[in-house]
PDB file of N, CA and C in Angstrom:
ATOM      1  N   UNK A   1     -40.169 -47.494 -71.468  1.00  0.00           N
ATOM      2  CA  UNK A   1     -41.627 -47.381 -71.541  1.00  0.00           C
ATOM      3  C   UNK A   1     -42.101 -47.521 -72.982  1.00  0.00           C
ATOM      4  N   UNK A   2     -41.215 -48.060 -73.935  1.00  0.00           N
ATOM      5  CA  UNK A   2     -41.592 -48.192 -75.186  1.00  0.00           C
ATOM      6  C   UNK A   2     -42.768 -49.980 -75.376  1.00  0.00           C
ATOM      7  N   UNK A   3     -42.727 -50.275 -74.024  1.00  0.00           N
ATOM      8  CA  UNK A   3     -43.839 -51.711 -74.552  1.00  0.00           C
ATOM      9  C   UNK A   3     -45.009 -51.335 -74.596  1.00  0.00           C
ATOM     10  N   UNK A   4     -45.925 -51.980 -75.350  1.00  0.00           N
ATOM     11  CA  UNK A   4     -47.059 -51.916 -75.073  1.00  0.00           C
ATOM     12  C   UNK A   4     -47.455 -53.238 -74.347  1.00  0.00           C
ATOM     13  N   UNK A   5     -49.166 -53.068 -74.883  1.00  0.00           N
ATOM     14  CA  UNK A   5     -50.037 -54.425 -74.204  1.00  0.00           C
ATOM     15  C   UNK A   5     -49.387 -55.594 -74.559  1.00  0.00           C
ATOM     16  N   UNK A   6     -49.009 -56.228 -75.774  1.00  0.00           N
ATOM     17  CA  UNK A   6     -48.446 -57.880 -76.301  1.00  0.00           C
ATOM     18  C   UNK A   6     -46.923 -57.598 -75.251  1.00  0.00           C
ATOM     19  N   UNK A   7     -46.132 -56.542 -75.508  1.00  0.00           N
ATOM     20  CA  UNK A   7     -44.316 -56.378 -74.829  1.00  0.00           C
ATOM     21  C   UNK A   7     -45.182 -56.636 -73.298  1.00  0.00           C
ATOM     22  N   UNK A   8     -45.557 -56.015 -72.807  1.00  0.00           N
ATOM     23  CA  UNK A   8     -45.952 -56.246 -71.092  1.00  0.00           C
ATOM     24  C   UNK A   8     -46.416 -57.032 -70.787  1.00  0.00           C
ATOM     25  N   UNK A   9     -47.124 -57.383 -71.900  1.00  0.00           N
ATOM     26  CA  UNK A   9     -47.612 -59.009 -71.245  1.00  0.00           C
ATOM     27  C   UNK A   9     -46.692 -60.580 -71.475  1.00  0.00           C
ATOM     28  N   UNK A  10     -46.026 -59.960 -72.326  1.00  0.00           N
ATOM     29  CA  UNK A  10     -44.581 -61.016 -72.878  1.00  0.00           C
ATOM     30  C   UNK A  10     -44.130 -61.532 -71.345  1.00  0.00           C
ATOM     31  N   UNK A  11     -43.748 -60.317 -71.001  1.00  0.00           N
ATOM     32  CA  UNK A  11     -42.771 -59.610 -69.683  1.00  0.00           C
ATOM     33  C   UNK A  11     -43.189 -60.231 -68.621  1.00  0.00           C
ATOM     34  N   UNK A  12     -44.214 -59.896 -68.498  1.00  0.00           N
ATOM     35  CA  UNK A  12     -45.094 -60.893 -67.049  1.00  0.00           C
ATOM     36  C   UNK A  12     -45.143 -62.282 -67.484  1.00  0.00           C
ATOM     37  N   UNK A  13     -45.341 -62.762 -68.441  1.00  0.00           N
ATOM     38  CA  UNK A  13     -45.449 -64.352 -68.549  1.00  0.00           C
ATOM     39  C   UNK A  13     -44.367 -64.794 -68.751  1.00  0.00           C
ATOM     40  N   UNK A  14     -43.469 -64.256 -69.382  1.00  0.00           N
ATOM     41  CA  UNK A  14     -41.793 -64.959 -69.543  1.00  0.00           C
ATOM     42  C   UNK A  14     -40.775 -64.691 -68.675  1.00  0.00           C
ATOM     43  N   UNK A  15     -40.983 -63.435 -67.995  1.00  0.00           N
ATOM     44  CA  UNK A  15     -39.726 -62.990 -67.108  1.00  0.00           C
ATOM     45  C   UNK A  15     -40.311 -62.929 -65.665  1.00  0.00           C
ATOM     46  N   UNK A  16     -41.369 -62.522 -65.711  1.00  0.00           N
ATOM     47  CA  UNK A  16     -42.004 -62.483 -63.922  1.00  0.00           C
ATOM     48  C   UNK A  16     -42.299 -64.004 -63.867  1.00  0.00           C
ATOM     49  N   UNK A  17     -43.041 -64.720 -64.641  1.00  0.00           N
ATOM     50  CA  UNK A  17     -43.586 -65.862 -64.719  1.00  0.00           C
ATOM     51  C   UNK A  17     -45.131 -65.954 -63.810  1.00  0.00           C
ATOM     52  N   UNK A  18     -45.365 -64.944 -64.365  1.00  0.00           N
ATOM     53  CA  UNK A  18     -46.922 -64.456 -63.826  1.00  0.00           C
ATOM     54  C   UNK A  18     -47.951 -64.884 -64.787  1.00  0.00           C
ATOM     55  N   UNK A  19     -49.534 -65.230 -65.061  1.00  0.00           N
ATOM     56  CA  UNK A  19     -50.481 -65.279 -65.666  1.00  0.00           C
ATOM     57  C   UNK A  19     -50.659 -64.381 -66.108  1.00  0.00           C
ATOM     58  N   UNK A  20     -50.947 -63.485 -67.136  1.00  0.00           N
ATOM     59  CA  UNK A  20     -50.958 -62.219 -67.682  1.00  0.00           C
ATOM     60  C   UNK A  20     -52.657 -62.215 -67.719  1.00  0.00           C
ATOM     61  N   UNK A  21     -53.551 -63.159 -67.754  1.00  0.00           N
ATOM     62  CA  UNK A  21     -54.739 -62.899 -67.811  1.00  0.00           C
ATOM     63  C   UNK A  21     -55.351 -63.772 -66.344  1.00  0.00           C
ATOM     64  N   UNK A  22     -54.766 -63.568 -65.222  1.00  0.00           N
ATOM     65  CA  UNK A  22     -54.943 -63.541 -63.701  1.00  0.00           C
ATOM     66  C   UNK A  22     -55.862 -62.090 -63.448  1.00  0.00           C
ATOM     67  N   UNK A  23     -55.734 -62.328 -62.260  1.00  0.00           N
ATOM     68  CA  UNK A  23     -56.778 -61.236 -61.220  1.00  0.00           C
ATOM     69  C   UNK A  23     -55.714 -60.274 -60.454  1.00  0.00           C
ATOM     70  N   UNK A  24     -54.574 -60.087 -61.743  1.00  0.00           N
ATOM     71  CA  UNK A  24     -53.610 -59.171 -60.799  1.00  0.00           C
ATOM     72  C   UNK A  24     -53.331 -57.911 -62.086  1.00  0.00           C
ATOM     73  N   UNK A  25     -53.328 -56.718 -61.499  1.00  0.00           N
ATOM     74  CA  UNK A  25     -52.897 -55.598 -61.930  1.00  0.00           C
ATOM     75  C   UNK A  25     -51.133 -55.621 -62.236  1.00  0.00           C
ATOM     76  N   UNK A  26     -50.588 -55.358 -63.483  1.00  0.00           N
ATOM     77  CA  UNK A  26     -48.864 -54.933 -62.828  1.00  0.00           C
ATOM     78  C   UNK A  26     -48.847 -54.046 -63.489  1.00  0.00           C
ATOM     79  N   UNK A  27     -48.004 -53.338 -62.216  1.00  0.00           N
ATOM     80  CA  UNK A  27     -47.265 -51.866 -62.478  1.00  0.00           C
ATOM     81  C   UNK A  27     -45.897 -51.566 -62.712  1.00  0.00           C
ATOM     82  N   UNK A  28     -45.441 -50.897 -64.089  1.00  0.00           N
ATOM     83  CA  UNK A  28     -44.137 -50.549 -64.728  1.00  0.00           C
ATOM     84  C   UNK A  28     -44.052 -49.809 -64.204  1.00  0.00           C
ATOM     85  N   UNK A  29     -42.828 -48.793 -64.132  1.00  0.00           N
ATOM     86  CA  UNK A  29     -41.902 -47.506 -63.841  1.00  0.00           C
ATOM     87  C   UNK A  29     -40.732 -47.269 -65.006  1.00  0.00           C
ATOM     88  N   UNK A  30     -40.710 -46.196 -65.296  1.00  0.00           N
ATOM     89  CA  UNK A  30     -39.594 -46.040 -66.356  1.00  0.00           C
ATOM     90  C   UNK A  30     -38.531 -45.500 -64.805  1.00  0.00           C
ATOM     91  N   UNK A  31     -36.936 -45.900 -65.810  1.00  0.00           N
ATOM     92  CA  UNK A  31     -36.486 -45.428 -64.989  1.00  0.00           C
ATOM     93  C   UNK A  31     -36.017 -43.647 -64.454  1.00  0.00           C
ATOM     94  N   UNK A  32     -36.532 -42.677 -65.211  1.00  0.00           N
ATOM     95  CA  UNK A  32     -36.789 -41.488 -64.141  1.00  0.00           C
ATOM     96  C   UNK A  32     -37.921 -41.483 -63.149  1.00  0.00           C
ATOM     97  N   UNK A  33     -38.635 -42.493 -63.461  1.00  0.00           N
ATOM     98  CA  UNK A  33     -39.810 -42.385 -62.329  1.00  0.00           C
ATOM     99  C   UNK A  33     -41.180 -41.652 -62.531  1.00  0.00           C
ATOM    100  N   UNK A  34     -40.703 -40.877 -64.034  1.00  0.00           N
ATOM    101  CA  UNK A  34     -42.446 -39.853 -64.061  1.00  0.00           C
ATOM    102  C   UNK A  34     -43.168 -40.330 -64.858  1.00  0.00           C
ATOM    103  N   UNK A  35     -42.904 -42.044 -65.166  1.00  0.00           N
ATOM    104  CA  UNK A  35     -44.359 -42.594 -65.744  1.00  0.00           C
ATOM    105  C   UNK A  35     -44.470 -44.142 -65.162  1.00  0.00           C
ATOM    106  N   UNK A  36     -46.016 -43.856 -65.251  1.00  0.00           N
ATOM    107  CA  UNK A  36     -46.239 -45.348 -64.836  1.00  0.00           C
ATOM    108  C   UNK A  36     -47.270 -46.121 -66.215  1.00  0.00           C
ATOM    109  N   UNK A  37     -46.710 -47.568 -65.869  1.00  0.00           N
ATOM    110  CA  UNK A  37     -48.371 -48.156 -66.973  1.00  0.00           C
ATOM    111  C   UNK A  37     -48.669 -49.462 -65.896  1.00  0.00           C
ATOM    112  N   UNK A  38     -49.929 -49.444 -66.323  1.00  0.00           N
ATOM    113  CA  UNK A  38     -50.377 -50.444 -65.516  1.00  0.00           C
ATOM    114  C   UNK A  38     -51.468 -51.566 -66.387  1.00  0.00           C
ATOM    115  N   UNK A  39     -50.692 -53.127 -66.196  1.00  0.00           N
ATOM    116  CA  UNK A  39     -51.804 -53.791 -67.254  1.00  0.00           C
ATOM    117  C   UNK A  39     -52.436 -54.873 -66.483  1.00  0.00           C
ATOM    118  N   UNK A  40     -53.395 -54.945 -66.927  1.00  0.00           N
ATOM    119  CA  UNK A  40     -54.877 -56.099 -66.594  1.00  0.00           C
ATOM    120  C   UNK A  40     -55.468 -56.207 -67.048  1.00  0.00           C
ATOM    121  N   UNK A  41     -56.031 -57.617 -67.206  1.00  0.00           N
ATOM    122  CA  UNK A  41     -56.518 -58.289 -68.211  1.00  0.00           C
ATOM    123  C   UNK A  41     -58.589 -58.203 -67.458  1.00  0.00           C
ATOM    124  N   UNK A  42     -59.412 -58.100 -68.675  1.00  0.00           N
ATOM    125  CA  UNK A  42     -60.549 -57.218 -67.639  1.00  0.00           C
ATOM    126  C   UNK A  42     -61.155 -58.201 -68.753  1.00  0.00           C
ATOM    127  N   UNK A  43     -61.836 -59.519 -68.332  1.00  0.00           N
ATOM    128  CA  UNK A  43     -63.350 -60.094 -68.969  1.00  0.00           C
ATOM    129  C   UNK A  43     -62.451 -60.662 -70.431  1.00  0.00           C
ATOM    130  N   UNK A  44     -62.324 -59.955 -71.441  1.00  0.00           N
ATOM    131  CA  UNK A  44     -62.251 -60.113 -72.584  1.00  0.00           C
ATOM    132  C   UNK A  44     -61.213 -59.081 -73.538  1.00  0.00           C
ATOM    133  N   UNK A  45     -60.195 -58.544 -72.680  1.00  0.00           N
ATOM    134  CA  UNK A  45     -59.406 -57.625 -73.662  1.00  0.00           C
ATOM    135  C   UNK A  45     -58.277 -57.432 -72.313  1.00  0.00           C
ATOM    136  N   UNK A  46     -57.327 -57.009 -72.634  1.00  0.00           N
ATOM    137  CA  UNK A  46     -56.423 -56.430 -71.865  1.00  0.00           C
ATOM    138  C   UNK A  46     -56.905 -55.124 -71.938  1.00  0.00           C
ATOM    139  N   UNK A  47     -56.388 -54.360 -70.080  1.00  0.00           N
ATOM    140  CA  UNK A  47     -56.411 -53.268 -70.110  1.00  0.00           C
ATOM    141  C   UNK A  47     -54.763 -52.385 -69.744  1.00  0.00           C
ATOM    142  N   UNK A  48     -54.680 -51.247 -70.429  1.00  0.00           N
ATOM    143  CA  UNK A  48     -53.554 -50.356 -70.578  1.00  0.00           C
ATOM    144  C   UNK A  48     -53.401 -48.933 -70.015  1.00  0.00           C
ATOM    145  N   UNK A  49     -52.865 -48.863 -68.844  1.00  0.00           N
ATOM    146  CA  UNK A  49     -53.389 -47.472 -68.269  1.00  0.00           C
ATOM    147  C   UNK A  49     -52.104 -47.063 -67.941  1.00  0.00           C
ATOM    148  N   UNK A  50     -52.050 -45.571 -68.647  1.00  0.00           N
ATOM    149  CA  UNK A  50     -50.428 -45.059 -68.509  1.00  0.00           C
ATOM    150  C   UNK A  50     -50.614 -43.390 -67.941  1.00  0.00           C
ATOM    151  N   UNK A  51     -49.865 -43.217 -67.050  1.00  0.00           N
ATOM    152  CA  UNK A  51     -49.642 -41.832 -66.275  1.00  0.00           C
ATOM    153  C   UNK A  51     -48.332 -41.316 -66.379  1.00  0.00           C
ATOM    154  N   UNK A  52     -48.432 -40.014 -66.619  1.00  0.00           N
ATOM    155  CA  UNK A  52     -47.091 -39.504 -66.468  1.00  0.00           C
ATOM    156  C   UNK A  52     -47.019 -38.483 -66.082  1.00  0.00           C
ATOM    157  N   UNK A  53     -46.452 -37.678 -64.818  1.00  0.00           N
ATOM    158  CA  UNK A  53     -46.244 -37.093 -64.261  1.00  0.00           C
ATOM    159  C   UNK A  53     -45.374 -35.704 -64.512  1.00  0.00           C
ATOM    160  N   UNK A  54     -45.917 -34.836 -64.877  1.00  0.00           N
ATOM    161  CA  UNK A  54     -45.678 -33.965 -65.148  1.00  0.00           C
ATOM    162  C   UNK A  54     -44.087 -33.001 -64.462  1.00  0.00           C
ATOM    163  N   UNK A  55     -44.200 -32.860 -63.214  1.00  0.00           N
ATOM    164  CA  UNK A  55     -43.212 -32.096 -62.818  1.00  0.00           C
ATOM    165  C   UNK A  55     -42.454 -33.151 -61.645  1.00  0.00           C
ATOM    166  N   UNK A  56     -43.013 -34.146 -60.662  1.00  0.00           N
ATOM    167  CA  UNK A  56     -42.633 -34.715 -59.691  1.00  0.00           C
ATOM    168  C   UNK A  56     -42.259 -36.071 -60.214  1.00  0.00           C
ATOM    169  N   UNK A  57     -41.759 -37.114 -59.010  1.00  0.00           N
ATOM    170  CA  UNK A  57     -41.223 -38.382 -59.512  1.00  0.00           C
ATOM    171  C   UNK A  57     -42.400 -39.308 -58.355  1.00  0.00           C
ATOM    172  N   UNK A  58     -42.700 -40.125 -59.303  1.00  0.00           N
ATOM    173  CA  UNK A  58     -43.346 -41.458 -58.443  1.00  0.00           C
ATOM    174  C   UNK A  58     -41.904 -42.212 -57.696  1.00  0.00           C
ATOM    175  N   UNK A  59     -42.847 -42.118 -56.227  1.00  0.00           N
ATOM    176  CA  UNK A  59     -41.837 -42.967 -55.176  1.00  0.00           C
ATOM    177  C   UNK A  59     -41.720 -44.797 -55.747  1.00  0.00           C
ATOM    178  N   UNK A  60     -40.417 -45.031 -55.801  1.00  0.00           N
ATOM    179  CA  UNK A  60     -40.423 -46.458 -56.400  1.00  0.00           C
ATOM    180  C   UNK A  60     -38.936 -46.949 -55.466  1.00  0.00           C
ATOM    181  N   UNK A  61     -39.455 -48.113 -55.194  1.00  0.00           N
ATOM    182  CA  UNK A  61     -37.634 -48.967 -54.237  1.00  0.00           C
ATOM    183  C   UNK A  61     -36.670 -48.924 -55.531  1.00  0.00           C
ATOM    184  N   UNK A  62     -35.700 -48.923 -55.251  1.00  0.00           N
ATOM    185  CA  UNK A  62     -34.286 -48.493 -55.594  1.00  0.00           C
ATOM    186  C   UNK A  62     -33.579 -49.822 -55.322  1.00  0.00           C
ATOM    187  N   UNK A  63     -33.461 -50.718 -53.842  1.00  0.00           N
ATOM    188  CA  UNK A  63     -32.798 -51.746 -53.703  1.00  0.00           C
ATOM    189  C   UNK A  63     -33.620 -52.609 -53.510  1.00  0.00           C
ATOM    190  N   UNK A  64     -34.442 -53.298 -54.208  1.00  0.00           N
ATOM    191  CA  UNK A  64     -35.285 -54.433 -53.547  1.00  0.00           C
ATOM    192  C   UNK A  64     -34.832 -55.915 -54.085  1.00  0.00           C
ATOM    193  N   UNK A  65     -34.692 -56.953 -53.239  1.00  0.00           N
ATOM    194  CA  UNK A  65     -34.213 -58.148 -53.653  1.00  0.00           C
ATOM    195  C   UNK A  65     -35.367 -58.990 -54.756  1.00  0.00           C
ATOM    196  N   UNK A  66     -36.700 -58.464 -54.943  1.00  0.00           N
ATOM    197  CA  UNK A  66     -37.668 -59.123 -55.090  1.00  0.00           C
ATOM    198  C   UNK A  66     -37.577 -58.447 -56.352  1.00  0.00           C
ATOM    199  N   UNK A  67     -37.953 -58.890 -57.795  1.00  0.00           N
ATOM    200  CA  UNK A  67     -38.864 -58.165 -58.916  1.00  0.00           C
ATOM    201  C   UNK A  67     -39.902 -57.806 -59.086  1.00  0.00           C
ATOM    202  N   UNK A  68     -40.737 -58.501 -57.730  1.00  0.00           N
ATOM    203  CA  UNK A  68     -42.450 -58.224 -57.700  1.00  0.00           C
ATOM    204  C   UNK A  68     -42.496 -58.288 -56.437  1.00  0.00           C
ATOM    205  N   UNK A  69     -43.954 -57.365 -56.433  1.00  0.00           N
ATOM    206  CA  UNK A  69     -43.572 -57.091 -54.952  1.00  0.00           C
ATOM    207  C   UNK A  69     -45.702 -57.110 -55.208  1.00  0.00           C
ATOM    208  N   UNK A  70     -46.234 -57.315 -53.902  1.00  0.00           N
ATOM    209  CA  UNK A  70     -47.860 -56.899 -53.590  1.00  0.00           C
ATOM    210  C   UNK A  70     -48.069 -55.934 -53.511  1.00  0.00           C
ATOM    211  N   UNK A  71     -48.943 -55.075 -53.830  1.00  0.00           N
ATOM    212  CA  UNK A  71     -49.552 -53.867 -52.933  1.00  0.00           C
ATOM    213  C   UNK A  71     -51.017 -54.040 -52.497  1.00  0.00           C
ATOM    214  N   UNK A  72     -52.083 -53.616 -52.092  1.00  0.00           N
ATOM    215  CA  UNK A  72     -52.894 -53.989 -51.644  1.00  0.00           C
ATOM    216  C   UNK A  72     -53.844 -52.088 -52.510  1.00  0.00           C
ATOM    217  N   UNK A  73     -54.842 -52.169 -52.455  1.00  0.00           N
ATOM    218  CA  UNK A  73     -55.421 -51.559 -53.411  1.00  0.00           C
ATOM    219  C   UNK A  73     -55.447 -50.085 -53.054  1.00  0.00           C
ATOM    220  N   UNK A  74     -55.566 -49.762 -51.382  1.00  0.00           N
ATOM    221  CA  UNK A  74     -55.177 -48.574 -50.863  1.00  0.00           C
ATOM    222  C   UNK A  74     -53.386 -48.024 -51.207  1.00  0.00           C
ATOM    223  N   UNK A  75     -52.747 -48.947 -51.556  1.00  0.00           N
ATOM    224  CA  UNK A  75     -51.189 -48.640 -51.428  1.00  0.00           C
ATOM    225  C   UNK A  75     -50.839 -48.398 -52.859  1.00  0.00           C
ATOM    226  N   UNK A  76     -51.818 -48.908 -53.530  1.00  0.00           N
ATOM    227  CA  UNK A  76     -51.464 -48.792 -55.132  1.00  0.00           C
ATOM    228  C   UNK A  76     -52.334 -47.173 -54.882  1.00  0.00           C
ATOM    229  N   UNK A  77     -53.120 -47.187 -54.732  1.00  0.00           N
ATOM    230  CA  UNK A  77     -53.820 -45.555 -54.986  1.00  0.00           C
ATOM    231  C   UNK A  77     -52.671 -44.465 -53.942  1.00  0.00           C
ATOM    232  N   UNK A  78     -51.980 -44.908 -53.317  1.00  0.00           N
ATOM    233  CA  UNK A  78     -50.836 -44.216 -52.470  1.00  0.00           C
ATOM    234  C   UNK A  78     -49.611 -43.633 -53.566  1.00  0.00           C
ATOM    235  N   UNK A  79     -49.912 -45.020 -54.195  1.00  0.00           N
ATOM    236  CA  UNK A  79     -48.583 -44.904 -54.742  1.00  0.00           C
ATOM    237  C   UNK A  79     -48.586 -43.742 -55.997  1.00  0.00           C
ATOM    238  N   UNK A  80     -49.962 -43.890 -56.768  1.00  0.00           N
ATOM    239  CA  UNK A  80     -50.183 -42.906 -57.288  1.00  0.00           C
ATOM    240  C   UNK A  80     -50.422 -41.298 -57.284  1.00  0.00           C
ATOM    241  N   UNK A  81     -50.768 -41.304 -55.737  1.00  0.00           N
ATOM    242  CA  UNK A  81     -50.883 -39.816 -55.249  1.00  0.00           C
ATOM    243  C   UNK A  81     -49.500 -39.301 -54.780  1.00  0.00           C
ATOM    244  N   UNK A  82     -48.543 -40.571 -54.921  1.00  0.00           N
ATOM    245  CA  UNK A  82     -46.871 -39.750 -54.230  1.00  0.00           C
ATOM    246  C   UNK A  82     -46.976 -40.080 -52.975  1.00  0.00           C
ATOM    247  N   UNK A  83     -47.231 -40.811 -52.654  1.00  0.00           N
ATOM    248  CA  UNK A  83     -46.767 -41.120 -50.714  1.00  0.00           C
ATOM    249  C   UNK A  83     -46.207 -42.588 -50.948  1.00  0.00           C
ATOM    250  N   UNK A  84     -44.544 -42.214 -50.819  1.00  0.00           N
ATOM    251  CA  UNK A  84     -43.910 -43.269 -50.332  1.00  0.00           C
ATOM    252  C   UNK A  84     -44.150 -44.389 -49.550  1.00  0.00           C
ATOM    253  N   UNK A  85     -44.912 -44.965 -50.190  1.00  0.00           N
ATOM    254  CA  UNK A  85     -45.564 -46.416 -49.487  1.00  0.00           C
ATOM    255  C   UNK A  85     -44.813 -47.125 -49.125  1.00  0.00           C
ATOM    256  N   UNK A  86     -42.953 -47.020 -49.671  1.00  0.00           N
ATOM    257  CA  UNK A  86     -41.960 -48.187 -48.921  1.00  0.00           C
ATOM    258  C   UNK A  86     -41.300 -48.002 -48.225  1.00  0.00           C
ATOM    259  N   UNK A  87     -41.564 -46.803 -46.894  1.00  0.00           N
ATOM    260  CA  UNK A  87     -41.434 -46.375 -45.422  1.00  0.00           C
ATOM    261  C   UNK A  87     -42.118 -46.268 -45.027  1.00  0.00           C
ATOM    262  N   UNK A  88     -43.474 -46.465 -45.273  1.00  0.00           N
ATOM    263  CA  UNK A  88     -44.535 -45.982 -44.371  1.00  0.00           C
ATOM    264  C   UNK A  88     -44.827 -47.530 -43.693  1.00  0.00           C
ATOM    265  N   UNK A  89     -44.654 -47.995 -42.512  1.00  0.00           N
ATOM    266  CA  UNK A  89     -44.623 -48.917 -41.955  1.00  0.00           C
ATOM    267  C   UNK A  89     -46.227 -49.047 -40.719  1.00  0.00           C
ATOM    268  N   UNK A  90     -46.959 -50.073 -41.297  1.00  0.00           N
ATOM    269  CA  UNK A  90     -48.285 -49.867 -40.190  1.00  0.00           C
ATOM    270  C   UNK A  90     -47.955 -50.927 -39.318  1.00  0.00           C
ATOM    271  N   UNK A  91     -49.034 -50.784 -38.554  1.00  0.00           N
ATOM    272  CA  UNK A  91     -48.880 -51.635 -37.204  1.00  0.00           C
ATOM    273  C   UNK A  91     -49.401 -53.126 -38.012  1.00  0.00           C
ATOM    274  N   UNK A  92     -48.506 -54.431 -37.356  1.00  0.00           N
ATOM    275  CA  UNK A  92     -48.962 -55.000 -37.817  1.00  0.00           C
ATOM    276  C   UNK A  92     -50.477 -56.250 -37.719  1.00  0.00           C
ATOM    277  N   UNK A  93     -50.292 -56.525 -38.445  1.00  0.00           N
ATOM    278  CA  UNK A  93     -52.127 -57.328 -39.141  1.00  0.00           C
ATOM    279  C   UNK A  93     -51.988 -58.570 -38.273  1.00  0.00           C
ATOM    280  N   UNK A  94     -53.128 -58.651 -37.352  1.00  0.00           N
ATOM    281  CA  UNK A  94     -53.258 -59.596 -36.294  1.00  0.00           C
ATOM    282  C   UNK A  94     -54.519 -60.131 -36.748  1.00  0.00           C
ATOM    283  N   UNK A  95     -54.411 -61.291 -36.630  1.00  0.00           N
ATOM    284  CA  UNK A  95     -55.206 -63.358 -36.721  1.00  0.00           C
ATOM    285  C   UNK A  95     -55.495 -63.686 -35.695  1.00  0.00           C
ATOM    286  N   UNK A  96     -56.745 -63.754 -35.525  1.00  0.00           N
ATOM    287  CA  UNK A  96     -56.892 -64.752 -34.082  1.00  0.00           C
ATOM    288  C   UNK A  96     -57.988 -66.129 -35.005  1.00  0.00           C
ATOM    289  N   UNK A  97     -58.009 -66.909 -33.949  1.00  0.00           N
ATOM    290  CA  UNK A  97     -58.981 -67.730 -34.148  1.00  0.00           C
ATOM    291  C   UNK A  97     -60.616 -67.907 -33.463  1.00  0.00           C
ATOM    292  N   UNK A  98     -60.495 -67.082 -31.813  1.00  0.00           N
ATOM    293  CA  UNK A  98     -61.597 -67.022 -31.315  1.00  0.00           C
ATOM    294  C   UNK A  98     -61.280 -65.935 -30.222  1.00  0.00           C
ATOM    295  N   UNK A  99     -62.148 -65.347 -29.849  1.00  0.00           N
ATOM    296  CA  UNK A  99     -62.272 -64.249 -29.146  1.00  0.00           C
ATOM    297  C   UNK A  99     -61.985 -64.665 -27.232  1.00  0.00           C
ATOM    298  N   UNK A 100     -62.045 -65.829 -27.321  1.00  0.00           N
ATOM    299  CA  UNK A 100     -62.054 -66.639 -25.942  1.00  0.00           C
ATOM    300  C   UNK A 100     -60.369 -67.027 -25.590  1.00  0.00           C
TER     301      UNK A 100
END
């Protein structure tokens, strides 16, 4: 957890191979789990938002084949309140085209 804004954004453009000034939030984890930072790029500056958790551990995957993964904006605020968002399994998201 020693990067800042220029190290995290290195990180996403050279190693994720992400846009660092896109319409996407990313979220670090150190590895005990009781801090997070989160960077996005907002209009005209990067933004830097770091939490650390005092007594408990943020739920984070352990085996995932992926380096990046989505969350959707309810699952990121999950993730921050401590509810293991990578068992919690919903019903899934149904497409139709017409009601007929």
């Amino acid at each position: 957890m020693r990067k800042s804004i220029n190290g995290l954004s290195i990180l996403v453009e050279e190693v994720l191979e992400f846009d660092p000034f896109g319409a996407h939030l990313f979220v670090f984890c150190n590895k005990k789990r009781d801090k997070l930072k989160a960077l996005f790029w907002e209009r005209n500056g990067f933004v830097l938002v770091y939490k650390r958790l005092e007594k408990d551990r943020f739920p984070w995957p352990v085996d995932l084949d992926e380096e990046v993964i989505s969350l959707t904006g309810r699952e990121l605020n999950w993730l921050l309140d401590g509810i293991d968002i990578f068992s919690i399994k919903p019903h899934k998201e149904l497409s139709y085209q017409s009601v007929l």
